[in-house]
C-alpha atoms as a PDB file:
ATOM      1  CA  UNK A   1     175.500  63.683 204.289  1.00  0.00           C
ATOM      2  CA  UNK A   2     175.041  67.035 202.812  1.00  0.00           C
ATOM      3  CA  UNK A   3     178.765  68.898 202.176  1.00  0.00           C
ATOM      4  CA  UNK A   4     178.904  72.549 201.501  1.00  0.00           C
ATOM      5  CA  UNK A   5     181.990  72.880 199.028  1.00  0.00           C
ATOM      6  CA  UNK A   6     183.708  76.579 198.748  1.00  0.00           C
ATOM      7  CA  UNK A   7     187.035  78.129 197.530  1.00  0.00           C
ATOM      8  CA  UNK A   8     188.967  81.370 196.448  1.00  0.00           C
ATOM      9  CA  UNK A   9     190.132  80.013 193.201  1.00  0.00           C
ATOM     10  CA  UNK A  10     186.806  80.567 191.532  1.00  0.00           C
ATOM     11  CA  UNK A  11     183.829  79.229 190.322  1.00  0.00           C
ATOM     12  CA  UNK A  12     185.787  77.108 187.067  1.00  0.00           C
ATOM     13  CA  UNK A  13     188.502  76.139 189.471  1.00  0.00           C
ATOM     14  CA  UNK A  14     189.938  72.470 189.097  1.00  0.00           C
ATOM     15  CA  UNK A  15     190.379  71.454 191.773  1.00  0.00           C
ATOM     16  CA  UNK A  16     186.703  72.864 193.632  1.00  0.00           C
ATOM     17  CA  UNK A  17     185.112  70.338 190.922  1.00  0.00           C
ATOM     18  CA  UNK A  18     187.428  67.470 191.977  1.00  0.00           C
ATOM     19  CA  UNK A  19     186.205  67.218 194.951  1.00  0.00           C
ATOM     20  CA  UNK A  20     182.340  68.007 193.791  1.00  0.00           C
ATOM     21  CA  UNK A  21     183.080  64.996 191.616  1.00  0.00           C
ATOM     22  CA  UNK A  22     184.601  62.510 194.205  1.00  0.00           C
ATOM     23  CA  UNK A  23     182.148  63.241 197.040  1.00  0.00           C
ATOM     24  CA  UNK A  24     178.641  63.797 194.723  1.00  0.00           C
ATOM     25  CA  UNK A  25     178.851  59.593 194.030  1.00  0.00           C
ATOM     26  CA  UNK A  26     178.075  58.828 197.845  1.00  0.00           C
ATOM     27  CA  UNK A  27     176.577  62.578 198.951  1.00  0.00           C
ATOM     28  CA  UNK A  28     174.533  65.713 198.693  1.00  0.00           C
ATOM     29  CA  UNK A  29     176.809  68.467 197.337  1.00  0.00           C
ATOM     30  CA  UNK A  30     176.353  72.058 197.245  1.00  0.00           C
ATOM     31  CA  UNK A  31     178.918  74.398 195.618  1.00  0.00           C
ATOM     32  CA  UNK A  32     178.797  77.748 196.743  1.00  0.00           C
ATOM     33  CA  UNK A  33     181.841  80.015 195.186  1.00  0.00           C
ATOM     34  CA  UNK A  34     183.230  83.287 194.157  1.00  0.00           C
ATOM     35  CA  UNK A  35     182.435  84.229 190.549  1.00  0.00           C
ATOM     36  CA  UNK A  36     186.125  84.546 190.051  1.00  0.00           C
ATOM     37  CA  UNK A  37     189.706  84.627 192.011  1.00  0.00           C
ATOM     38  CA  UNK A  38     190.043  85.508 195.211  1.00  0.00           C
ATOM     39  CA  UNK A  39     192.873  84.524 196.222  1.00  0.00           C
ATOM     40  CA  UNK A  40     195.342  85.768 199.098  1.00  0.00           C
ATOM     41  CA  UNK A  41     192.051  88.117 200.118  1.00  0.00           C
ATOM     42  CA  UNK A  42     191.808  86.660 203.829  1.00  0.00           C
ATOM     43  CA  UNK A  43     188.982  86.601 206.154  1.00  0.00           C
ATOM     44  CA  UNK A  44     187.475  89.624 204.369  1.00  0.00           C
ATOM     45  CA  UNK A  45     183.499  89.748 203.993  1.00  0.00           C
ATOM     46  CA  UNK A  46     181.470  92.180 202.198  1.00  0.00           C
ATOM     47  CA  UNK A  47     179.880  95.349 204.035  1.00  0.00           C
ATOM     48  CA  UNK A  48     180.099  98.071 201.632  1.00  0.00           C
ATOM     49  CA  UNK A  49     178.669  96.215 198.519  1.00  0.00           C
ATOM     50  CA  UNK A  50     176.140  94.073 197.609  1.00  0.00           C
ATOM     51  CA  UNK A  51     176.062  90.006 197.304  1.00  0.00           C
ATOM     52  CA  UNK A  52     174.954  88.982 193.760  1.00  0.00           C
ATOM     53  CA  UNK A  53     174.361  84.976 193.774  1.00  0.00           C
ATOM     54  CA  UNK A  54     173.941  83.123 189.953  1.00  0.00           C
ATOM     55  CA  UNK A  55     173.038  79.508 189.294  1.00  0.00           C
ATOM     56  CA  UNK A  56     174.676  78.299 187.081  1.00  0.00           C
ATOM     57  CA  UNK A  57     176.058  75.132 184.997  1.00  0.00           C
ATOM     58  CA  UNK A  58     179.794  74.214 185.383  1.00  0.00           C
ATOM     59  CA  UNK A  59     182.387  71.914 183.496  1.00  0.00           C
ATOM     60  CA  UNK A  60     179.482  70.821 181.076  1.00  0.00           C
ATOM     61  CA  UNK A  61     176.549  70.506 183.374  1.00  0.00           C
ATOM     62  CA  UNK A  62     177.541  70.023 187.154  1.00  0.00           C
ATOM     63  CA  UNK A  63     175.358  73.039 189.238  1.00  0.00           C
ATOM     64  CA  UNK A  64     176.647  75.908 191.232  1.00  0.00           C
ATOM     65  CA  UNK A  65     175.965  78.680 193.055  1.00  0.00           C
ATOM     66  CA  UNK A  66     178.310  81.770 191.834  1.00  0.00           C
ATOM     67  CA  UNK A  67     178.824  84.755 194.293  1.00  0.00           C
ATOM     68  CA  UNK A  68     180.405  88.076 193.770  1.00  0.00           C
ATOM     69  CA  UNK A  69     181.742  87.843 197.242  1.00  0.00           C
ATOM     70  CA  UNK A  70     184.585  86.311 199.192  1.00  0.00           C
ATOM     71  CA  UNK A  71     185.239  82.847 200.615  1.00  0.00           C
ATOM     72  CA  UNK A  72     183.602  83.661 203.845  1.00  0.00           C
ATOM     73  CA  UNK A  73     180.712  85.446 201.971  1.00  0.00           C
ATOM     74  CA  UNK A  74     180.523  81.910 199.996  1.00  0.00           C
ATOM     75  CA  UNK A  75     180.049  80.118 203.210  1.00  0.00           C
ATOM     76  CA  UNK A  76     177.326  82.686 205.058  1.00  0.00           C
ATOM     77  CA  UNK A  77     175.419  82.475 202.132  1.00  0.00           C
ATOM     78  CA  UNK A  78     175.600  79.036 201.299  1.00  0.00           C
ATOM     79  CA  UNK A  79     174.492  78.332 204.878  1.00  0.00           C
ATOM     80  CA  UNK A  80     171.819  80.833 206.017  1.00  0.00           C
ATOM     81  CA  UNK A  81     170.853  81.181 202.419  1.00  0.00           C
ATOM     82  CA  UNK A  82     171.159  78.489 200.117  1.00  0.00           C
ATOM     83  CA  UNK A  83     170.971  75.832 202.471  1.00  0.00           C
ATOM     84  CA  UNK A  84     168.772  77.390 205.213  1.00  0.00           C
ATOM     85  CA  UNK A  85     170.682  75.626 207.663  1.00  0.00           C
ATOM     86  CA  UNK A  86     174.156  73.927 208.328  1.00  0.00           C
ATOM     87  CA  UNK A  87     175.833  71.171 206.195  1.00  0.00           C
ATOM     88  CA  UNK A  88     177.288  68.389 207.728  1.00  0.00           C
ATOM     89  CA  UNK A  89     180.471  69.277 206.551  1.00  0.00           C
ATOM     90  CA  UNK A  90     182.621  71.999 204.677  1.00  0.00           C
ATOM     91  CA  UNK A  91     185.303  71.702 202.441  1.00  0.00           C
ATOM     92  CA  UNK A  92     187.294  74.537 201.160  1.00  0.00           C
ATOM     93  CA  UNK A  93     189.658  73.746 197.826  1.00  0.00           C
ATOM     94  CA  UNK A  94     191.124  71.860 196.472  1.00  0.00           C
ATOM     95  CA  UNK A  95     193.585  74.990 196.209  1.00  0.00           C
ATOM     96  CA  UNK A  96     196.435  75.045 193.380  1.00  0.00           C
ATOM     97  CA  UNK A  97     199.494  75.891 195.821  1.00  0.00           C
ATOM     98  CA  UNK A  98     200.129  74.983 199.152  1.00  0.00           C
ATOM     99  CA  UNK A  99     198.516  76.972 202.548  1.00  0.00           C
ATOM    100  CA  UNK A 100     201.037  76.568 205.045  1.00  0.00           C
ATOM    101  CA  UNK A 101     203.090  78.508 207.168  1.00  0.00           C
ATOM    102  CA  UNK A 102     202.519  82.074 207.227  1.00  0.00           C
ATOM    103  CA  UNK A 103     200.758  81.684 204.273  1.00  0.00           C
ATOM    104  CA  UNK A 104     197.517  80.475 206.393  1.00  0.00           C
ATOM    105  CA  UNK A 105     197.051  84.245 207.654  1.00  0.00           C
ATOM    106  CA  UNK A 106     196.103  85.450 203.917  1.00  0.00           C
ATOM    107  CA  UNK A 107     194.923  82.079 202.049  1.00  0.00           C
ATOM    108  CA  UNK A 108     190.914  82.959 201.096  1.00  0.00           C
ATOM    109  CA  UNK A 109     190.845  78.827 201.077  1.00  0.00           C
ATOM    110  CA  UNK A 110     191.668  79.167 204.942  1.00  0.00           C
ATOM    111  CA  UNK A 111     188.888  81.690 205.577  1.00  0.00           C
ATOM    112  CA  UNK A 112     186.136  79.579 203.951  1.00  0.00           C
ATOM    113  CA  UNK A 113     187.582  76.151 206.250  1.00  0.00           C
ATOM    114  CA  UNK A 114     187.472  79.389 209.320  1.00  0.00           C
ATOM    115  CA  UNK A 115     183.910  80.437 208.308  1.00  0.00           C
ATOM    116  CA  UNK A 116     182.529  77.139 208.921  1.00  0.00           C
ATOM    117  CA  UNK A 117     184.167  76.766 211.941  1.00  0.00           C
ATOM    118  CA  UNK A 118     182.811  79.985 213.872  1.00  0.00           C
ATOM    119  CA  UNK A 119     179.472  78.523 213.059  1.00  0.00           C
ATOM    120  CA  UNK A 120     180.329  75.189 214.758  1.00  0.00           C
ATOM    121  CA  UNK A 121     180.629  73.109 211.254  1.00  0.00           C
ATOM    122  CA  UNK A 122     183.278  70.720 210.900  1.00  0.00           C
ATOM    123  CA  UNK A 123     185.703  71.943 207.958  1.00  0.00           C
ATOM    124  CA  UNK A 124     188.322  71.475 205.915  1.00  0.00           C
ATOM    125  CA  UNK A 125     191.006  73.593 204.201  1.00  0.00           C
ATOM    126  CA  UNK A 126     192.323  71.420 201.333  1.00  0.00           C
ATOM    127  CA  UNK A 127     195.523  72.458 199.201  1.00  0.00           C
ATOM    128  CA  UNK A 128     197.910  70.553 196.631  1.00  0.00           C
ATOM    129  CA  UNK A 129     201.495  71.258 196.060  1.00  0.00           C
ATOM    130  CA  UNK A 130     201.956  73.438 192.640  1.00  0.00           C
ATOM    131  CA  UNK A 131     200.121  75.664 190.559  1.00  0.00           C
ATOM    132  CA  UNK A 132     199.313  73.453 188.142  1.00  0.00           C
ATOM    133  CA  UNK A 133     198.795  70.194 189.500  1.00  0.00           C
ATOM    134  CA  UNK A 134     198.278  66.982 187.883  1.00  0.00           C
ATOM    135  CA  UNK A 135     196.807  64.783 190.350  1.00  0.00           C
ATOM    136  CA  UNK A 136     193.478  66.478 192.119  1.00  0.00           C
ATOM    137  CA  UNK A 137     191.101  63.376 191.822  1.00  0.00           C
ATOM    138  CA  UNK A 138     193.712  61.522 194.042  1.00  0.00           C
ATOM    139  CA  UNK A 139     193.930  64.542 196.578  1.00  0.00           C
ATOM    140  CA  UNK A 140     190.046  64.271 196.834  1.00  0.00           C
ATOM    141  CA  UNK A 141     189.941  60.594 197.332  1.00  0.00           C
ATOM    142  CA  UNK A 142     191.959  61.128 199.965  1.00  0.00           C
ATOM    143  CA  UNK A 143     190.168  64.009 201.270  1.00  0.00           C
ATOM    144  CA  UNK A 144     187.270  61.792 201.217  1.00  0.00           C
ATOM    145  CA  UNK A 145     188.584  59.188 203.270  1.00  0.00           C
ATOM    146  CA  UNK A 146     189.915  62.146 206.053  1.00  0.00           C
ATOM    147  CA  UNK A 147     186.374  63.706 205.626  1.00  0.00           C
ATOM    148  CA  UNK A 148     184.990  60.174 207.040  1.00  0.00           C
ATOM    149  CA  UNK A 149     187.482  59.987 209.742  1.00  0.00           C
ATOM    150  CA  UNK A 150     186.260  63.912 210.884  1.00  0.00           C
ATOM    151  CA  UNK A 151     182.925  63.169 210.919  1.00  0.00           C
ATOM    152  CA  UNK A 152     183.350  59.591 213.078  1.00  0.00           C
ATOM    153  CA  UNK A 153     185.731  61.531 215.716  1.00  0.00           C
ATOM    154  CA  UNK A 154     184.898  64.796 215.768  1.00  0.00           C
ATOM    155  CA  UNK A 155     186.490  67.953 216.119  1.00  0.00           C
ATOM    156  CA  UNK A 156     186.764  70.181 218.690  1.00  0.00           C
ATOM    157  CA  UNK A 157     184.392  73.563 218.526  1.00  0.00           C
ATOM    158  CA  UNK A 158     185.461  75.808 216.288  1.00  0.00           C
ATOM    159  CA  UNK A 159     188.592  73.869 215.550  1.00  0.00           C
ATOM    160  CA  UNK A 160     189.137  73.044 211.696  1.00  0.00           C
ATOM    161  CA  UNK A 161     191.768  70.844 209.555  1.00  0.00           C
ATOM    162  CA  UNK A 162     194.806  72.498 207.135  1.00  0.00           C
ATOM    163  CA  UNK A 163     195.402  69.953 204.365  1.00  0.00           C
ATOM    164  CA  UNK A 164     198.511  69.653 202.020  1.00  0.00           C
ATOM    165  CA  UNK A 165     199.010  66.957 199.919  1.00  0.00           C
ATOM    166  CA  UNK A 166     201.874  66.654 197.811  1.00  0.00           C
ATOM    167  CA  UNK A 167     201.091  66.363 194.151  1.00  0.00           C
ATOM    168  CA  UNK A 168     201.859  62.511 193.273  1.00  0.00           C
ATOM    169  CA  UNK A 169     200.031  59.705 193.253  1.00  0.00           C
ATOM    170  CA  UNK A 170     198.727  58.301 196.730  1.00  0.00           C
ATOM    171  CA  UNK A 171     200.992  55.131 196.851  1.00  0.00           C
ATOM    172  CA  UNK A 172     203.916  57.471 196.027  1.00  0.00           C
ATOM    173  CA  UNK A 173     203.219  60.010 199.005  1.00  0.00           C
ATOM    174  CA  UNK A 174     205.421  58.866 201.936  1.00  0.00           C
ATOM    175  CA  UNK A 175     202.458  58.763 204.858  1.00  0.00           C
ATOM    176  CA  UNK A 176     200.686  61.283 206.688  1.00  0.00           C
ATOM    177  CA  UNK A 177     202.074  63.227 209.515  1.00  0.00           C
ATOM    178  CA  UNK A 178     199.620  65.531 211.530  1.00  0.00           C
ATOM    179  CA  UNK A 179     201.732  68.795 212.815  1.00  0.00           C
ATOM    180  CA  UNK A 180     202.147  72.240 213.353  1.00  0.00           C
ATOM    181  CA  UNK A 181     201.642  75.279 211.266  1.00  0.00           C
ATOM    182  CA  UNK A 182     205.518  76.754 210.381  1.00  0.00           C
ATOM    183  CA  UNK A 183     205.676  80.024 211.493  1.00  0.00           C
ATOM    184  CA  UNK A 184     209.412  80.601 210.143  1.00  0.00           C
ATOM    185  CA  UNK A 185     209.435  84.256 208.758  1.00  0.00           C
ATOM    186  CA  UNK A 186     209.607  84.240 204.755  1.00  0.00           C
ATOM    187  CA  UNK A 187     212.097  86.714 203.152  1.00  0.00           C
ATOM    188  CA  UNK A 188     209.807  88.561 200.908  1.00  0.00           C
ATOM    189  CA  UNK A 189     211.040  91.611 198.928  1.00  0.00           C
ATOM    190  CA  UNK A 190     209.521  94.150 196.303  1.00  0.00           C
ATOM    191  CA  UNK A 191     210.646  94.251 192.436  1.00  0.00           C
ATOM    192  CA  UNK A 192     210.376  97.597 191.157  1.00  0.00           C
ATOM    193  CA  UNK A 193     209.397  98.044 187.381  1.00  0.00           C
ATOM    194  CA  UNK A 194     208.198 100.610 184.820  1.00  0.00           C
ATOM    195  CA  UNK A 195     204.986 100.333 182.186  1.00  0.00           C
ATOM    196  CA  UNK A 196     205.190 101.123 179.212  1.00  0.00           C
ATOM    197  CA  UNK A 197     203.573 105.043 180.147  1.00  0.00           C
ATOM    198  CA  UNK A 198     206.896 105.446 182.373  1.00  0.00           C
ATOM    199  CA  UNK A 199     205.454 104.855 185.516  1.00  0.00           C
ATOM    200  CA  UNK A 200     206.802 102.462 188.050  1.00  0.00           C
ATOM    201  CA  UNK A 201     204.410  99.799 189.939  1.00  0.00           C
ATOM    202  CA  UNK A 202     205.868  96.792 192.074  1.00  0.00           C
ATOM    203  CA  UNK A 203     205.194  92.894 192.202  1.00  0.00           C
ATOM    204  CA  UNK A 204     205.578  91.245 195.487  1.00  0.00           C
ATOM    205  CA  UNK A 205     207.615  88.483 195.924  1.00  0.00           C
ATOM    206  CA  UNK A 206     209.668  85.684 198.012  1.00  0.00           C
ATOM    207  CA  UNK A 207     212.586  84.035 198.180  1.00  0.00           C
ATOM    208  CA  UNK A 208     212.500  80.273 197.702  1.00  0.00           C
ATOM    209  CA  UNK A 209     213.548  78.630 201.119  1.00  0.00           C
ATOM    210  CA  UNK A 210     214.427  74.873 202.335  1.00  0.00           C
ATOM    211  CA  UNK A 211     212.543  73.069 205.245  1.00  0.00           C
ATOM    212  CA  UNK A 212     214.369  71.256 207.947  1.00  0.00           C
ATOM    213  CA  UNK A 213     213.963  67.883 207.430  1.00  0.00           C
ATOM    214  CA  UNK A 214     213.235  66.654 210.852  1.00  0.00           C
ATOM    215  CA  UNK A 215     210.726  69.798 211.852  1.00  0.00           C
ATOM    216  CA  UNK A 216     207.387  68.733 212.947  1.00  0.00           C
ATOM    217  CA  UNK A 217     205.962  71.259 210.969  1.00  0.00           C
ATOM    218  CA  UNK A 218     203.647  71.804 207.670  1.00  0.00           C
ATOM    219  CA  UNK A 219     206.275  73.045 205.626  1.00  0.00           C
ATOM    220  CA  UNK A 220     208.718  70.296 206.364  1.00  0.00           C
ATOM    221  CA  UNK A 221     206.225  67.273 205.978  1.00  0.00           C
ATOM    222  CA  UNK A 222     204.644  68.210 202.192  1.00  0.00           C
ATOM    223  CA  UNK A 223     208.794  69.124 201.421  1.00  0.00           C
ATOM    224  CA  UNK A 224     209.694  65.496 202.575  1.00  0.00           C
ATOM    225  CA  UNK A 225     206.461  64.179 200.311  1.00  0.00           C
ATOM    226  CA  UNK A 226     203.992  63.661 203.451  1.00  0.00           C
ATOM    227  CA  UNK A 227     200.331  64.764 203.551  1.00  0.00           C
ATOM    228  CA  UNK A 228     200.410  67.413 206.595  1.00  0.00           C
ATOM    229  CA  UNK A 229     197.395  67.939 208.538  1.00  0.00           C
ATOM    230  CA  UNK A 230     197.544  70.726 210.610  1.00  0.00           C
ATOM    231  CA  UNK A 231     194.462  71.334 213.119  1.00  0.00           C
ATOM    232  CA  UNK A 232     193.300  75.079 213.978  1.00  0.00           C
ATOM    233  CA  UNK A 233     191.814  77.051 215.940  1.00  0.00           C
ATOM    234  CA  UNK A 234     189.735  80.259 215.225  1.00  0.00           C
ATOM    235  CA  UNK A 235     190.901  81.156 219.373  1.00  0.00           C
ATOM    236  CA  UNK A 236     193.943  83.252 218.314  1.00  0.00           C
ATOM    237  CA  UNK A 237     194.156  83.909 222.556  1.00  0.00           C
ATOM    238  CA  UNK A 238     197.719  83.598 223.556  1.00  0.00           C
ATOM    239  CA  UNK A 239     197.030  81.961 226.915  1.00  0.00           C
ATOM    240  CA  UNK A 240     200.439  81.903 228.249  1.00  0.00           C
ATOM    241  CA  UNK A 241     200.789  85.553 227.640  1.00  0.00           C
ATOM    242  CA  UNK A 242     197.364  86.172 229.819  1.00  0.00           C
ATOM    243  CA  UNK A 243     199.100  84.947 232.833  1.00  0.00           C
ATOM    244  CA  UNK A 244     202.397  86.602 232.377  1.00  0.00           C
ATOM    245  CA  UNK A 245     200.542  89.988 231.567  1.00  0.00           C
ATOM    246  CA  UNK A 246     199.150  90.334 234.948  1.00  0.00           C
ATOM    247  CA  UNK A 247     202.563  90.321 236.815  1.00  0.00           C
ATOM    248  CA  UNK A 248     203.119  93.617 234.616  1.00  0.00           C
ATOM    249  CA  UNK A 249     201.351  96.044 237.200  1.00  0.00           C
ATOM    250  CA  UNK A 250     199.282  97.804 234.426  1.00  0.00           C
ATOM    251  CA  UNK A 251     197.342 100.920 235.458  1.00  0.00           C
ATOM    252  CA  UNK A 252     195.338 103.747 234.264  1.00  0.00           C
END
């Protein structure tokens, strides 16, 4: 099976060589990632500049494929160029911090899972509780056996997974629940400072908030120590909304 491997964290990032390491035993692995962070950038490609890619020798030896471009740049070039045609699967991750909720509208891991979908690839988001986790080999042997289970079944077109997995060991996690994405509103806020020149400049952040315990949803599952899978779709249609639009007697 030949597995296109991506993610926003970087080229050195953990977690990307976790899973490089996990699934290189059984298959054909290409890495194809930024040459450094990239996170919270979206779906974003790159118009106005040129794509740079450099092979080069990670973590004391393991190959790569660096790009000065975004997820989605990662996974255009990996497949039309360094590939010359698509993998059997793509995995984006294993991100530090989890891609839930609202969160999945800016995640860069997201966009490189999306990519591979609107080019009718099965795909993967993959994401691990904390920003400094301690157990990424076991989130990739479990990403691993889910990769196995995607390829038997299927997924629909242009439909990819969202994977959390609590940081803990497997036999610790509680199960696995497959649900929605949380689209509770996160109070975010603005905290003004000053530099050291007397100028001020802002940091953005969020409030810490608590899941319901019996929601169906992303948030809720990974807080109650589940591994959420949450399938998507790269159709953002409201279809409900289609229908209830035409009884609004619109005209020029």
């Amino acid at each position: 099976m030949r597995i296109l491997l991506t993610n926003d964290d970087g080229v050195h990032a953990e977690g990307l060589w976790a899973i490089y390491r996990k699934f290189s035993e059984k298959h054909s692995v290409t890495v194809v990632a930024p040459d450094r962070e990239r996170s919270a950038i979206s779906h974003s490609i790159s118009l106005n500049e040129v794509l740079r890619i450099r092979q080069i020798k990670v973590h004391g030896g393991y190959p790569a494929y660096s790009v000065n471009g975004t997820p989605a740049d990662c996974v255009n070039l990996g497949i039309m160029v360094v590939l010359g045609g698509n993998p059997d699967l793509v995995i984006s991750g294993i991100n530090p911090g989890l891609n839930m909720g609202n969160s999945v509208n800016y995640s860069g891991t997201i966009a490189g899972a999306r990519e591979a979908a609107l080019h009718g690839i099965p795909s993967m988001a993959v994401s691990i509780a904390g920003y400094h986790p301690k157990y990424y080999d076991e989130a990739a042997s479990f990403t691993e056996r889910l990769a196995d289970h995607v390829l038997k079944n299927s997924l629909p077109l242009k439909t990819f997974l969202n994977v959390n997995i609590p940081d803990m060991p497997l036999e610790k996690i509680e199960g696995i629940q497959i649900c929605r994405q949380d689209v509770t509103t996160v109070s975010e806020y603005f905290e003004k400072r000053v530099d050291p020149r007397n100028q001020e400049y802002y940091w953005l952040g969020a409030d810490f908030r608590e899941f319901e315990k019996d929601s169906d949803s992303d948030s809720s599952a990974v807080f109650r120590k589940y591994i959420a899978i949450t399938p998507l779709k790269c159709d953002m249609t409201d279809y409900n909304m289609i229908e209830k639009m035409g009884a609004w007697d619109i005209r020029i």
